[in-house]
PDB file of N, CA and C in Angstrom:
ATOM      1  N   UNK A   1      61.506   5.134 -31.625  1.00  0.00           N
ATOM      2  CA  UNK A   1      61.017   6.483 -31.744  1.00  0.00           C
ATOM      3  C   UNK A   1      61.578   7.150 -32.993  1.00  0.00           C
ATOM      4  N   UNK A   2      62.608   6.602 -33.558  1.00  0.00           N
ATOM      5  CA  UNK A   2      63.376   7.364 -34.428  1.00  0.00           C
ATOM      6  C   UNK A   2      62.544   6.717 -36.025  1.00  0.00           C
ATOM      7  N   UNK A   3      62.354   5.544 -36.052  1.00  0.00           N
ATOM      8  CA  UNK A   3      61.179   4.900 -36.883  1.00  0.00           C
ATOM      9  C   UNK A   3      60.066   5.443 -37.250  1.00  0.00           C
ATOM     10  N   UNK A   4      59.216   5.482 -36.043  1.00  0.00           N
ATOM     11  CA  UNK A   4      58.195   6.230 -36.444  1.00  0.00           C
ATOM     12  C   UNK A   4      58.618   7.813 -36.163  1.00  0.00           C
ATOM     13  N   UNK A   5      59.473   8.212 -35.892  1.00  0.00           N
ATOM     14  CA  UNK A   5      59.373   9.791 -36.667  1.00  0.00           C
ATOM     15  C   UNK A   5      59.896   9.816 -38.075  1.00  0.00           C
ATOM     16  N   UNK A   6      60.829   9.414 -38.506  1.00  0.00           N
ATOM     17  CA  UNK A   6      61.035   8.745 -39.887  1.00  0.00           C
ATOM     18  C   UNK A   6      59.264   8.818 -40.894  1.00  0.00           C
ATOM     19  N   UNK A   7      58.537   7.426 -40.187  1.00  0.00           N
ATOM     20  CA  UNK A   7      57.939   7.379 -40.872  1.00  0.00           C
ATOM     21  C   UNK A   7      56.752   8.719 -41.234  1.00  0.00           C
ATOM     22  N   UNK A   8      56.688   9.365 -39.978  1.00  0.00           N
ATOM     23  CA  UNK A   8      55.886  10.648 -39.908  1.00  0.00           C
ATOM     24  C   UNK A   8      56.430  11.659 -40.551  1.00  0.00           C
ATOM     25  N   UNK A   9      57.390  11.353 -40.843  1.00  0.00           N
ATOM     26  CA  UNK A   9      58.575  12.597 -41.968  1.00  0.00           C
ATOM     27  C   UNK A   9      57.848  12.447 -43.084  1.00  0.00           C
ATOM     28  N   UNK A  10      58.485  11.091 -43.257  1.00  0.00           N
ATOM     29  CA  UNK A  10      58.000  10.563 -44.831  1.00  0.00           C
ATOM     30  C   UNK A  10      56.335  10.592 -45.541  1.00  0.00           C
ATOM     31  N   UNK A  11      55.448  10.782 -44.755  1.00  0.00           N
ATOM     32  CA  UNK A  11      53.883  10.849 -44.857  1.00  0.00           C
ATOM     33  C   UNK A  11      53.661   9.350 -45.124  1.00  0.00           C
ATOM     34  N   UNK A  12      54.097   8.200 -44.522  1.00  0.00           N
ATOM     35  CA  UNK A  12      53.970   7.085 -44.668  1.00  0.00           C
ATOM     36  C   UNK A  12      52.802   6.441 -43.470  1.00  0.00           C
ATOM     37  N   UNK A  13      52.248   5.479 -43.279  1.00  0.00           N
ATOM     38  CA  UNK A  13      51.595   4.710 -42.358  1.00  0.00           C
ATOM     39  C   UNK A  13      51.615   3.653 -42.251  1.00  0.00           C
ATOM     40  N   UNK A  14      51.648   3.202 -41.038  1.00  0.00           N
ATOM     41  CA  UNK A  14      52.401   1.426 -40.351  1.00  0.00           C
ATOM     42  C   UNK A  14      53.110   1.314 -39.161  1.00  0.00           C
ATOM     43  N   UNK A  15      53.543   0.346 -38.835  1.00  0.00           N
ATOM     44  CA  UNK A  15      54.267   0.304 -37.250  1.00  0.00           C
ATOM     45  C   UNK A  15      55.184  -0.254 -37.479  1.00  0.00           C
ATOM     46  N   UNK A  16      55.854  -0.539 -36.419  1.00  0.00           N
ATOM     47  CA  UNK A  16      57.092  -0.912 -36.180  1.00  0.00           C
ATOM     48  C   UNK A  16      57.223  -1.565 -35.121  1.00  0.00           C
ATOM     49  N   UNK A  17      58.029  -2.691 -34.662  1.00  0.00           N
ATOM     50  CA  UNK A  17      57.841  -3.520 -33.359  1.00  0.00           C
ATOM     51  C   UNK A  17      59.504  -4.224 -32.901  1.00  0.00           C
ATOM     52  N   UNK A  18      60.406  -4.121 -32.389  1.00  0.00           N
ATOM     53  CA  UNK A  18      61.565  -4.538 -31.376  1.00  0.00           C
ATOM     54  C   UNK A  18      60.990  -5.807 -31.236  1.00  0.00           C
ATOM     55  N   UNK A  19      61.635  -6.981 -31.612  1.00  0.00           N
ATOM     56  CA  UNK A  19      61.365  -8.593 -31.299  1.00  0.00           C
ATOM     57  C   UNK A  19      62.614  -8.528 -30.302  1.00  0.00           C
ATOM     58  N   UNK A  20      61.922  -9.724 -29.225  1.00  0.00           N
ATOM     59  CA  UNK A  20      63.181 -10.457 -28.708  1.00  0.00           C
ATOM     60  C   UNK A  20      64.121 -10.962 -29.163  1.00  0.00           C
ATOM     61  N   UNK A  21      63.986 -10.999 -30.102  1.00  0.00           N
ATOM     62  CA  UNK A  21      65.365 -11.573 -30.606  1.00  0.00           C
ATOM     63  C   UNK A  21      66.690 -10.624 -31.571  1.00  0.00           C
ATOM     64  N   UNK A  22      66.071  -9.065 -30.975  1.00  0.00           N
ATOM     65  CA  UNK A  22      66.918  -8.112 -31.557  1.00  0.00           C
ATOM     66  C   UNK A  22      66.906  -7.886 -33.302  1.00  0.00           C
ATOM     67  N   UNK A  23      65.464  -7.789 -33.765  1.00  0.00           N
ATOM     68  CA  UNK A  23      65.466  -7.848 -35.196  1.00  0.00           C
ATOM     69  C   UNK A  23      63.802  -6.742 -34.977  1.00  0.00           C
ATOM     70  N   UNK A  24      63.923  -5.805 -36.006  1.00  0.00           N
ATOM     71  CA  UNK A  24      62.546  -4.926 -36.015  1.00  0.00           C
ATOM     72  C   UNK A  24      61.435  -5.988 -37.363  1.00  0.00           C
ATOM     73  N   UNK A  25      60.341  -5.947 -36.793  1.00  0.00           N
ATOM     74  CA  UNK A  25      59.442  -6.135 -37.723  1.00  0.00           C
ATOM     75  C   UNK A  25      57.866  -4.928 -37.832  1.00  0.00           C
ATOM     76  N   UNK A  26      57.779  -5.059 -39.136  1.00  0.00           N
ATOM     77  CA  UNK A  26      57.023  -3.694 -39.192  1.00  0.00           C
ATOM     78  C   UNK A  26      55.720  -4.221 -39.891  1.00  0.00           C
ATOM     79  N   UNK A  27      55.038  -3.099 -40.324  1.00  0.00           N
ATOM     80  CA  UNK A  27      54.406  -2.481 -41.891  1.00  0.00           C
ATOM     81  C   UNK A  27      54.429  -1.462 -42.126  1.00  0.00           C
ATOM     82  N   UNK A  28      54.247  -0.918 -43.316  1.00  0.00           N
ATOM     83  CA  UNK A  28      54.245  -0.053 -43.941  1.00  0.00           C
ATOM     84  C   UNK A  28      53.465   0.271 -45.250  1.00  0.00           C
ATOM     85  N   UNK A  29      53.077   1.512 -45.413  1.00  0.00           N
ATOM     86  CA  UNK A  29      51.853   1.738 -46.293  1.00  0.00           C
ATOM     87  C   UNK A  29      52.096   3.191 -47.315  1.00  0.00           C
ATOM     88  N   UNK A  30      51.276   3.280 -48.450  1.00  0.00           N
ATOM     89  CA  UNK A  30      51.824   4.719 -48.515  1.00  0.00           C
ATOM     90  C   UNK A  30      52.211   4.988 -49.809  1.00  0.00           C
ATOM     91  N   UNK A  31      52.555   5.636 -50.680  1.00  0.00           N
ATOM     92  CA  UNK A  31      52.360   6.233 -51.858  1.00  0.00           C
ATOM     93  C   UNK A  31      54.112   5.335 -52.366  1.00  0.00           C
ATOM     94  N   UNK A  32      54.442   4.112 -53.580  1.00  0.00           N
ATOM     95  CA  UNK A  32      55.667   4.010 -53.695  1.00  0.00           C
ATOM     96  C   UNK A  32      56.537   4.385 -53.783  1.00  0.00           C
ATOM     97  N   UNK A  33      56.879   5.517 -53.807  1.00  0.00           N
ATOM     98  CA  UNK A  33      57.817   6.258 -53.878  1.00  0.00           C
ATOM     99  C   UNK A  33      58.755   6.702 -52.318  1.00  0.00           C
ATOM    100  N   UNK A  34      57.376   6.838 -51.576  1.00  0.00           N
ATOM    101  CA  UNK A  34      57.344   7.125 -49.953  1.00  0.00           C
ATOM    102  C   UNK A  34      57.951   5.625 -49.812  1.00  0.00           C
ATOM    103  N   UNK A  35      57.542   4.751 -49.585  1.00  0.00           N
ATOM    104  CA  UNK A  35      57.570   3.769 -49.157  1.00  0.00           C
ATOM    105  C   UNK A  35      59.212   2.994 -49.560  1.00  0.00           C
ATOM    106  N   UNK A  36      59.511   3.460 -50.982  1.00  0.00           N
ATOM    107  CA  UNK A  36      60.861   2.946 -51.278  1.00  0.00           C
ATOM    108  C   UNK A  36      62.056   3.772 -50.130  1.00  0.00           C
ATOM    109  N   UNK A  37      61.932   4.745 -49.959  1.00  0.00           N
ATOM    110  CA  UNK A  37      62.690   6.263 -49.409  1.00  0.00           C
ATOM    111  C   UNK A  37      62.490   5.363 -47.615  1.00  0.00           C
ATOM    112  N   UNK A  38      61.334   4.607 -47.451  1.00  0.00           N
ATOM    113  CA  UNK A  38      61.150   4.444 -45.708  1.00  0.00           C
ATOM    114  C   UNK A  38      62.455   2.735 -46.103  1.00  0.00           C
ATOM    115  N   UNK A  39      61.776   2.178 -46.968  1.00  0.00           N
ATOM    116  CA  UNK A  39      62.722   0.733 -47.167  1.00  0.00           C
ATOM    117  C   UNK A  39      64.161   1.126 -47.026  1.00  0.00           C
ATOM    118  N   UNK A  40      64.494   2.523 -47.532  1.00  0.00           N
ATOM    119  CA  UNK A  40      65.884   2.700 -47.819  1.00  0.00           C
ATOM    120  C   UNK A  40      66.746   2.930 -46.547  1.00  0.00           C
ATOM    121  N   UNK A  41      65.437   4.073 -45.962  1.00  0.00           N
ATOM    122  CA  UNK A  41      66.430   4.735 -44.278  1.00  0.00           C
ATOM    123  C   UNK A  41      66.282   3.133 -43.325  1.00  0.00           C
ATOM    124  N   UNK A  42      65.098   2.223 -43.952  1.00  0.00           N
ATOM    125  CA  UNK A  42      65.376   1.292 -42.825  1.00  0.00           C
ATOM    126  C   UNK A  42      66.119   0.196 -42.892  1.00  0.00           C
ATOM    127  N   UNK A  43      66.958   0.488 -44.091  1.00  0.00           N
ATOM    128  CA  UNK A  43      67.950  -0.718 -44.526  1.00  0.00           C
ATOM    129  C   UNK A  43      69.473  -0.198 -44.250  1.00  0.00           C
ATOM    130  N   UNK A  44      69.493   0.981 -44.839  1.00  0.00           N
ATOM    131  CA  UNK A  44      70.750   2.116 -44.335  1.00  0.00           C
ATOM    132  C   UNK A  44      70.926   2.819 -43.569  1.00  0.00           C
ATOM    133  N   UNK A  45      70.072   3.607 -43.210  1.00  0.00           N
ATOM    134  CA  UNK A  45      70.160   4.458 -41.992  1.00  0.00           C
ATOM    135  C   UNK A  45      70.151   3.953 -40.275  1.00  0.00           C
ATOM    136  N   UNK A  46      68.483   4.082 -40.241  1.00  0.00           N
ATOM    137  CA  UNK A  46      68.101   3.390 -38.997  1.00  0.00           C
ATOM    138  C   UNK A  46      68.107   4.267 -37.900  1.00  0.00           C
ATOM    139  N   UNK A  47      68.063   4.133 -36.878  1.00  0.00           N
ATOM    140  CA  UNK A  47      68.398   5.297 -35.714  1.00  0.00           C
ATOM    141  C   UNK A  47      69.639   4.864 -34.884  1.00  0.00           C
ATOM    142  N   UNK A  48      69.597   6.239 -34.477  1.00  0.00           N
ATOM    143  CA  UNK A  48      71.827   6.493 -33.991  1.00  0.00           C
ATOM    144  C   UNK A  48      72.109   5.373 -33.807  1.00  0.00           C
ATOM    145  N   UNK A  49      71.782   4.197 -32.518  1.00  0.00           N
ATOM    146  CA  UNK A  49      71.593   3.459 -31.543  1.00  0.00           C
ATOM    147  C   UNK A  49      72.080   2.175 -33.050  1.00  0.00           C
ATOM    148  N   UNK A  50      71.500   1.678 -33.928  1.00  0.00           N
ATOM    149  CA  UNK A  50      70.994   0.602 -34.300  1.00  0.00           C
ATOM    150  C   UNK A  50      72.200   0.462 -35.232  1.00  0.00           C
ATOM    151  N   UNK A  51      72.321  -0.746 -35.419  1.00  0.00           N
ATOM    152  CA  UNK A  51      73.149  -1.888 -36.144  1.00  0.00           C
ATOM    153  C   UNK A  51      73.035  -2.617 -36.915  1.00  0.00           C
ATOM    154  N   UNK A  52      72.655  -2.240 -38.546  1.00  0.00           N
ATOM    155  CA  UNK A  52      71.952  -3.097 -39.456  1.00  0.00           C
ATOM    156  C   UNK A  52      72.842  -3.934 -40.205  1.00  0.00           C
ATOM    157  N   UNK A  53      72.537  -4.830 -40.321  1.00  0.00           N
ATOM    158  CA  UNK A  53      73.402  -6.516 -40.543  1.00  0.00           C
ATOM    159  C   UNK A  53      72.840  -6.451 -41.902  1.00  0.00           C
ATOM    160  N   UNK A  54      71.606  -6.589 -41.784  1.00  0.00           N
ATOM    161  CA  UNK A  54      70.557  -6.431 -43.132  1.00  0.00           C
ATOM    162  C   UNK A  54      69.047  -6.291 -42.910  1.00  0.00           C
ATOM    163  N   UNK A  55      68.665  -5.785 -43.911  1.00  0.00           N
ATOM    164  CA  UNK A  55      67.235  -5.715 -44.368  1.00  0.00           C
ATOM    165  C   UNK A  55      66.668  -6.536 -44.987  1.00  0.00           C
ATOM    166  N   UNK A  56      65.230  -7.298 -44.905  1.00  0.00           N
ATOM    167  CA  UNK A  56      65.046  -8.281 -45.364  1.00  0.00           C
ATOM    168  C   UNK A  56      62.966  -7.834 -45.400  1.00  0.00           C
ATOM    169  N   UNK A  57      62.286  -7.276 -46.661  1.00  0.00           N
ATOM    170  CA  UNK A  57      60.886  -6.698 -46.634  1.00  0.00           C
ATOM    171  C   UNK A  57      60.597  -8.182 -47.648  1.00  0.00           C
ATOM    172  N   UNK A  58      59.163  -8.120 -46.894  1.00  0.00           N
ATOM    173  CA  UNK A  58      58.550  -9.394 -47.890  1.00  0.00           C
ATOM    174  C   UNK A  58      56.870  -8.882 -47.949  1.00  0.00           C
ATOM    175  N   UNK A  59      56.265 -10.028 -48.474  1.00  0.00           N
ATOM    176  CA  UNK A  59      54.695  -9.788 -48.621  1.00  0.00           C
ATOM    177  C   UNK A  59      54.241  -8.291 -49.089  1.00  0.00           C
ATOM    178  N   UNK A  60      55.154  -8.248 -49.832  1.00  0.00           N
ATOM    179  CA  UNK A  60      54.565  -6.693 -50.874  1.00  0.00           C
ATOM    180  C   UNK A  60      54.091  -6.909 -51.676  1.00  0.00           C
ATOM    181  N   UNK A  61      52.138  -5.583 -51.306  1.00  0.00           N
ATOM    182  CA  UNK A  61      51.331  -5.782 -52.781  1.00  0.00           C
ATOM    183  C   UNK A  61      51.487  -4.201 -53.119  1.00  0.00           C
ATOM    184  N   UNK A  62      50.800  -4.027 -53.812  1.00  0.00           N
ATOM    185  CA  UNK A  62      49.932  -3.052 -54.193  1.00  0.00           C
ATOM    186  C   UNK A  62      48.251  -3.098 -53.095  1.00  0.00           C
ATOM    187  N   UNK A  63      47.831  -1.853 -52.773  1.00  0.00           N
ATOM    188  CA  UNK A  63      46.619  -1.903 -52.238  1.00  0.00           C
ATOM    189  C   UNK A  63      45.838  -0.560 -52.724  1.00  0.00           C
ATOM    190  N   UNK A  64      44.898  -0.674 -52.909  1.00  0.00           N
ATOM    191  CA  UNK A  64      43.840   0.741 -53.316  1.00  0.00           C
ATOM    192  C   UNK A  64      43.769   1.504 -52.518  1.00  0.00           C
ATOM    193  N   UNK A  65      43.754   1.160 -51.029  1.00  0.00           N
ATOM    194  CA  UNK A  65      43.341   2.227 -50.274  1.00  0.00           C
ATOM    195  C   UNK A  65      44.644   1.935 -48.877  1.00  0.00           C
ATOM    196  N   UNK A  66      44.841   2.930 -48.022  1.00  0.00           N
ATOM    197  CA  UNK A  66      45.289   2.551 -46.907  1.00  0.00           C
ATOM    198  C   UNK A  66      44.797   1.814 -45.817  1.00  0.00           C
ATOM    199  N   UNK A  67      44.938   0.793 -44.996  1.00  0.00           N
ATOM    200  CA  UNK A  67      44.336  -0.138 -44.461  1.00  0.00           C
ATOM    201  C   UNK A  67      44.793   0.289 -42.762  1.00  0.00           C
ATOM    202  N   UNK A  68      46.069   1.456 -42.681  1.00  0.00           N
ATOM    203  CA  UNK A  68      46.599   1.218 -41.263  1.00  0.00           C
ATOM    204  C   UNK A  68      46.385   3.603 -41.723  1.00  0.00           C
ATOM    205  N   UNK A  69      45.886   3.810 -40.573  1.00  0.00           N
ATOM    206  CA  UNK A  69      46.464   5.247 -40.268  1.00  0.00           C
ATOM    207  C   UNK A  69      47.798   5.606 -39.535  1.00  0.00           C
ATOM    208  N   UNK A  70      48.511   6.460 -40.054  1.00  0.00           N
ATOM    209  CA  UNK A  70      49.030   7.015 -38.579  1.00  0.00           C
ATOM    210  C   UNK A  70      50.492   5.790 -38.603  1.00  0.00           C
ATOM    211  N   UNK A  71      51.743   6.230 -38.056  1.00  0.00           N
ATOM    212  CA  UNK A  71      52.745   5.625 -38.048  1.00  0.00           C
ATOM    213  C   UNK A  71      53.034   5.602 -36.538  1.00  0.00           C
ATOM    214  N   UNK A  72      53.228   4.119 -36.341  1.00  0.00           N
ATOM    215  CA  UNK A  72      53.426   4.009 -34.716  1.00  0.00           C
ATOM    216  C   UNK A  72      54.405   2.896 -33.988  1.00  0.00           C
ATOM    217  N   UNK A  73      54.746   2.793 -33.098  1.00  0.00           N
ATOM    218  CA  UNK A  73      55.619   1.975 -32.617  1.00  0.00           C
ATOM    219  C   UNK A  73      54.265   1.042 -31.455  1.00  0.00           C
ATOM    220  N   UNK A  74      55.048  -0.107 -31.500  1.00  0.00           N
ATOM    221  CA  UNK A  74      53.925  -1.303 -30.934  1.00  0.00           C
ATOM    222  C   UNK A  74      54.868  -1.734 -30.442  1.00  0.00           C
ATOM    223  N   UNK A  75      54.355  -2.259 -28.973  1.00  0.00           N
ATOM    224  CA  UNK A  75      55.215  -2.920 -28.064  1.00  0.00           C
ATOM    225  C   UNK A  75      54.756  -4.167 -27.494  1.00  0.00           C
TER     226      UNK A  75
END
């Protein structure tokens, strides 16, 4: 919950998902600048609760348009 209010702060769009195996996997969308600022709280910050070992973002393009609305948590 603290993710996607994060990301709803930030005017960003994408989800976020809790694996079994205690590691978040996401996406994320959104103007670069936004998007560096969401990489940052989710590498450093995180919510109260969470314990970051490390951050690890891959498969980054560039895209023309937004492909996901709306920032959400998926379960």
């Amino acid at each position: 919950m603290y993710t996607e209010a994060e990301g709803k702060k930030l005017g960003v769009t994408g989800w976020v998902k809790n694996t079994r195996q205690g590691t978040v996997v996401g996406q994320v969308q959104g103007p670069p600048e936004k998007v560096k600022e969401m990489k940052y709280w989710l590498s450093k910050v995180g919510s109260p609760s969470s314990r970051i070992a490390r951050a690890e973002f891959s498969n980054e393009r560039d895209i023309s348009k937004l492909e996901i609305h709306g920032f959400g948590t998926r379960y």
